[in-house]
Every structure is written in structure tokens, then in C-alpha cells.
Protein backbone atom coordinates (compact mmCIF):
# COMPACT_ATOMS: atom_id res chain seq x y z
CA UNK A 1 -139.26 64.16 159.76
CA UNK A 2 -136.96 61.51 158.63
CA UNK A 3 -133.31 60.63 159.79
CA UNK A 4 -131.88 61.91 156.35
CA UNK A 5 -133.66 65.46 157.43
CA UNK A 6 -131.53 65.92 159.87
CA UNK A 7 -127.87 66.12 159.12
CA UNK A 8 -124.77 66.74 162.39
CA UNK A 9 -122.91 70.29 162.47
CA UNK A 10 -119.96 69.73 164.51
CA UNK A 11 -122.20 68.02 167.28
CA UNK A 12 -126.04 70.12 167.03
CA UNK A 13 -127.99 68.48 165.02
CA UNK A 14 -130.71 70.81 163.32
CA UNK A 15 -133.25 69.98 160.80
CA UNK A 16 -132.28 70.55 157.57
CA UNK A 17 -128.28 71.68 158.58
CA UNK A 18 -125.46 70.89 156.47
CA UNK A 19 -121.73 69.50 157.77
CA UNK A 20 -119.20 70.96 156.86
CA UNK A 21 -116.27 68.85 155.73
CA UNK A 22 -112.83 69.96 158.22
CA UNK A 23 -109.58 69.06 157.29
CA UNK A 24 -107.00 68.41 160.01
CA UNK A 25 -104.53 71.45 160.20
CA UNK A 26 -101.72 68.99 160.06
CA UNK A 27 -102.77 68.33 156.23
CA UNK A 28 -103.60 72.11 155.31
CA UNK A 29 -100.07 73.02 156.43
CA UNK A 30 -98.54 70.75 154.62
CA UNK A 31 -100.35 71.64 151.34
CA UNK A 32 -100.14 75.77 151.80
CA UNK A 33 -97.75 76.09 154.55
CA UNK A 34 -100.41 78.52 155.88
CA UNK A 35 -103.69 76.84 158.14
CA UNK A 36 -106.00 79.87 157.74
CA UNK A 37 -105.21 81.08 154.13
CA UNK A 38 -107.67 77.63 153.48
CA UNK A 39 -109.36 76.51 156.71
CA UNK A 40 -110.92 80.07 157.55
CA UNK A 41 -110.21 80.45 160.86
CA UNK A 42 -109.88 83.66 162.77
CA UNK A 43 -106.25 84.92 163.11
CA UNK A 44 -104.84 83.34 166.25
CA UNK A 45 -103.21 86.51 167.03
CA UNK A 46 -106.40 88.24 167.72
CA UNK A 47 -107.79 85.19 169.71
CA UNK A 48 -104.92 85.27 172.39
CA UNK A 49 -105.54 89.19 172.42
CA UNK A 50 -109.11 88.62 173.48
CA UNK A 51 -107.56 85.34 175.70
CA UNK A 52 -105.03 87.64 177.13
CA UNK A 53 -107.52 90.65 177.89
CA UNK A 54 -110.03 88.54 180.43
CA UNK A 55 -107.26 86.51 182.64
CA UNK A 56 -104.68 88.41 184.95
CA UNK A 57 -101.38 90.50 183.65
CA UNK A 58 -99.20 87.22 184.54
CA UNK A 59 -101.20 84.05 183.55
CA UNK A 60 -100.07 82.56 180.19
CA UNK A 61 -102.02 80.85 177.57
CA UNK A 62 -100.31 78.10 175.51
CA UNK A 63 -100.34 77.59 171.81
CA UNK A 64 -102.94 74.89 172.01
CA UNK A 65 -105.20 76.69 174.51
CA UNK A 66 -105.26 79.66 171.46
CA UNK A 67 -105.69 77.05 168.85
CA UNK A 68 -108.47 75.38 170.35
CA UNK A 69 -109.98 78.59 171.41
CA UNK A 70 -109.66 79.52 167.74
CA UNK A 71 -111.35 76.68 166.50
CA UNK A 72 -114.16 77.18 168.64
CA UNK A 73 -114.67 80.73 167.72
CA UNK A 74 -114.68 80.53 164.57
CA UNK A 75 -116.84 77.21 164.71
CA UNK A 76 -119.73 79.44 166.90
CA UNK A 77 -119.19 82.68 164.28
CA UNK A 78 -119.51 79.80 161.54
CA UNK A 79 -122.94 78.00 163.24
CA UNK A 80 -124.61 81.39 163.93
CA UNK A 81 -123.77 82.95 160.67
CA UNK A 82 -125.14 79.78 158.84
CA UNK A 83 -128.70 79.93 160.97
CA UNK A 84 -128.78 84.14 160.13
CA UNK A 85 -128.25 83.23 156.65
CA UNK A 86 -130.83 80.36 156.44
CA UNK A 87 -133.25 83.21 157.64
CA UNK A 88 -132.21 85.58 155.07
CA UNK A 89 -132.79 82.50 152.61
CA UNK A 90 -136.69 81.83 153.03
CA UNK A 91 -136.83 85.81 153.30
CA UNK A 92 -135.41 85.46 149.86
CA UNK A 93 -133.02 88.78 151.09
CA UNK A 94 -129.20 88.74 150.18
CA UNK A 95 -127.78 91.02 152.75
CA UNK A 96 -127.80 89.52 156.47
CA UNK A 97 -127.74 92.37 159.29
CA UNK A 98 -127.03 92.34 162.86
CA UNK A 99 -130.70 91.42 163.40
CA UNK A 100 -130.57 88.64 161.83
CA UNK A 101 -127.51 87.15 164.00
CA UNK A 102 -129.89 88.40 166.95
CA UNK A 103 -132.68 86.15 165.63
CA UNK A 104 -130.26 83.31 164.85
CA UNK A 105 -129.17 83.50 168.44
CA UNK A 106 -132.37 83.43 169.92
CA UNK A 107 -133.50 80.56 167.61
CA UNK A 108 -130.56 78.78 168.45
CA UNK A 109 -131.15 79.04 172.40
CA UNK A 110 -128.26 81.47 173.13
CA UNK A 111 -130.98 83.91 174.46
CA UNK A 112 -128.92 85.85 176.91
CA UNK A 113 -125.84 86.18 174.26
CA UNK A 114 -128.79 87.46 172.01
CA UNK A 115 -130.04 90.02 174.36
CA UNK A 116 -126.25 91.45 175.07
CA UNK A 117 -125.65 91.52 171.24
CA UNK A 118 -129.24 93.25 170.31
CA UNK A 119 -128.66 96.16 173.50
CA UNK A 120 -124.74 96.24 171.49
CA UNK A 121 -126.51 96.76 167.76
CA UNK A 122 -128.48 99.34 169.36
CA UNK A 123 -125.84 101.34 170.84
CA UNK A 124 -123.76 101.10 167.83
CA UNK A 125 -126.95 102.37 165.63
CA UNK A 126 -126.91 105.56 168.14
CA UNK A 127 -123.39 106.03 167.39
CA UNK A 128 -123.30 105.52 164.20
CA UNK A 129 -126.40 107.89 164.04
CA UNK A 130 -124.55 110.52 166.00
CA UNK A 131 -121.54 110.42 163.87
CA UNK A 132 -123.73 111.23 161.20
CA UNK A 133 -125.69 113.91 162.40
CA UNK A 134 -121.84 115.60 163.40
CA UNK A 135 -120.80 114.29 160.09
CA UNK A 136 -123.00 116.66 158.59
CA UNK A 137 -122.91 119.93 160.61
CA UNK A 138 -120.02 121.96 160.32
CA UNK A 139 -118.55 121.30 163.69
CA UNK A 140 -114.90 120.40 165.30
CA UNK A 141 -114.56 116.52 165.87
CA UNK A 142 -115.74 115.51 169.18
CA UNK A 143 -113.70 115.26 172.43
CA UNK A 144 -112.85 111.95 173.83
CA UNK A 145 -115.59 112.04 176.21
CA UNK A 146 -118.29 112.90 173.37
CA UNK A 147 -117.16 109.45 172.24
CA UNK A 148 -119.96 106.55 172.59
CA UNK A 149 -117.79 103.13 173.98
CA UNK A 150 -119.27 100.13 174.53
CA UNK A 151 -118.06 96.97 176.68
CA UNK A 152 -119.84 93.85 175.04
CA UNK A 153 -118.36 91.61 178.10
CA UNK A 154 -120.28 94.24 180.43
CA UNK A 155 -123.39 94.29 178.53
CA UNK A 156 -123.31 90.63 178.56
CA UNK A 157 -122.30 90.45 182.46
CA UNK A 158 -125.64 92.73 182.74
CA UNK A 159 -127.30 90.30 181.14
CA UNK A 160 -126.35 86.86 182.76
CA UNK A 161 -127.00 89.27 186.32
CA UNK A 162 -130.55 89.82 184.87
CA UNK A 163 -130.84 86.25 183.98
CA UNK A 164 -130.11 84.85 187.10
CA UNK A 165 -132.53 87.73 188.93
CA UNK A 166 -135.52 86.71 186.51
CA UNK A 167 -135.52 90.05 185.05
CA UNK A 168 -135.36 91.69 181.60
């Protein structure tokens, strides 16, 4: 492969990748007054929720910490999405599915996020399977502890635990 077949995404480099042109925030304000209605990034309310919900009841997180954390997130949802999609390309399919963002993960060497998000995918196909199968029988609405929850940071604390262990 050449030099020109290989093309930087925020700092991988994979072949055949495209960069993404990122304007500062500083010059998106100042043209829309808002940063995500044209730089795409995830609400930064939701990203200090999800900030706020690992570290302890009084530890604060500053504005920058939240922005920073927001550009990574959505950076990582961006990179991921783009290798699912690339897959869904040469299968010449238009609809990606949580498989495919498995796959992308894998191929990408985030094997242990991969393995947390496929056991998550299953579990949610169970639910969703079981809220069909009530969906369709005449029956009251299930009690809260009929009701299928899953905690991704467990499920991903189960697998980093395997990981370290050498098992699957």
C-alpha cells in the first residue's frame, strides 16, 4: 500500500479512512450561537450525567472536563460507527445493526468493549423478545421484577475480570 492509502482519523491511521474536517467550537458559536446544532456532538448534559453517575455524590466535574469528555465520546461513537458502516458498505447492506458495531469493535482492537456490548445486544434481543411474546398474549403488564435490566458498566467490569483471568 502506498502513503496516499492511508489517510489520519483524529490520530488512528487505517487503510483506506477518511478525516474528518473539525471546526474549533469557538468558530461554530460564533456562526450559530449553538456548538452541537452543527458540530454533532452528544448533548453535554447527558455526558456529565454519565460523568456524574461513576465518581462519588460530592466530587465535581468542570465544564471543560464535560467538554472534553464530550468530544471524546462522540469522537469513539463517530470512529466505530464509520468502521460498522464501512462493513455494511462491501456487504452492499444499508441498515447497520448492533452486530455490526460488535464486528467494528473487534476489528478495531477494542475486543473486551466488544464482548460487553455483544453479551448487552443479546440481553436486549431477550427482552425485546419477551416484550413481544407479552405483547401479544392478553396479559396484565409485568411487575417491576418481571422487568429484564441490564448494567453495561457491570457487564463490561465482567469482562475486563475475565480478561485479566485469561478466560472467556
Amino acid at each position: 500500500m502506498s502513503r496516499e492509502d492511508f489517510i489520519n482519523f483524529s490520530g488512528f491511521t487505517q487503510p483506506g479512512r477518511l478525516s474528518l474536517p473539525r471546526a474549533s467550537t469557538s468558530s461554530l458559536s460564533s456562526v450559530s450561537g449553538d456548538v452541537n446544532a452543527q458540530g454533532g456532538l452528544l448533548p453535554i448534559a447527558n455526558i456529565g450525567r454519565i460523568m456524574k453517575g461513576v465518581l462519588p455524590p460530592e466530587a465535581k466535574v468542570s465544564k471543560s472536563s464535560k467538554e472534553t469528555m464530550q468530544e471524546c465520546a462522540t469522537e469513539f461513537i463517530g470512529f466505530v460507527t464509520g468502521e460498522a458502516s464501512e462493513r455494511c458498505r462491501r456487504e452492499r447492506r444499508k441498515t447497520m445493526n448492533g452486530d455490526d458495531i460488535c464486528h467494528a469493535m473487534k476489528s478495531l482492537g477494542l475486543d473486551h468493549y466488544a464482548s460487553a456490548m455483544h453479551r448487552y445486544l443479546q440481553r436486549y434481543r431477550e427482552g425485546e423478545e419477551l416484550a413481544a411474546a407479552l405483547n401479544n398474549s392478553i396479559r396484565a403488564p409485568p411487575a417491576d421484577d418481571d422487568m429484564i435490566q441490564i448494567d453495561v458498566r457491570a457487564q463490561l467490569s465482567i469482562s475486563r475480570g475475565q480478561e485479566k483471568h485469561g478466560t472467556n
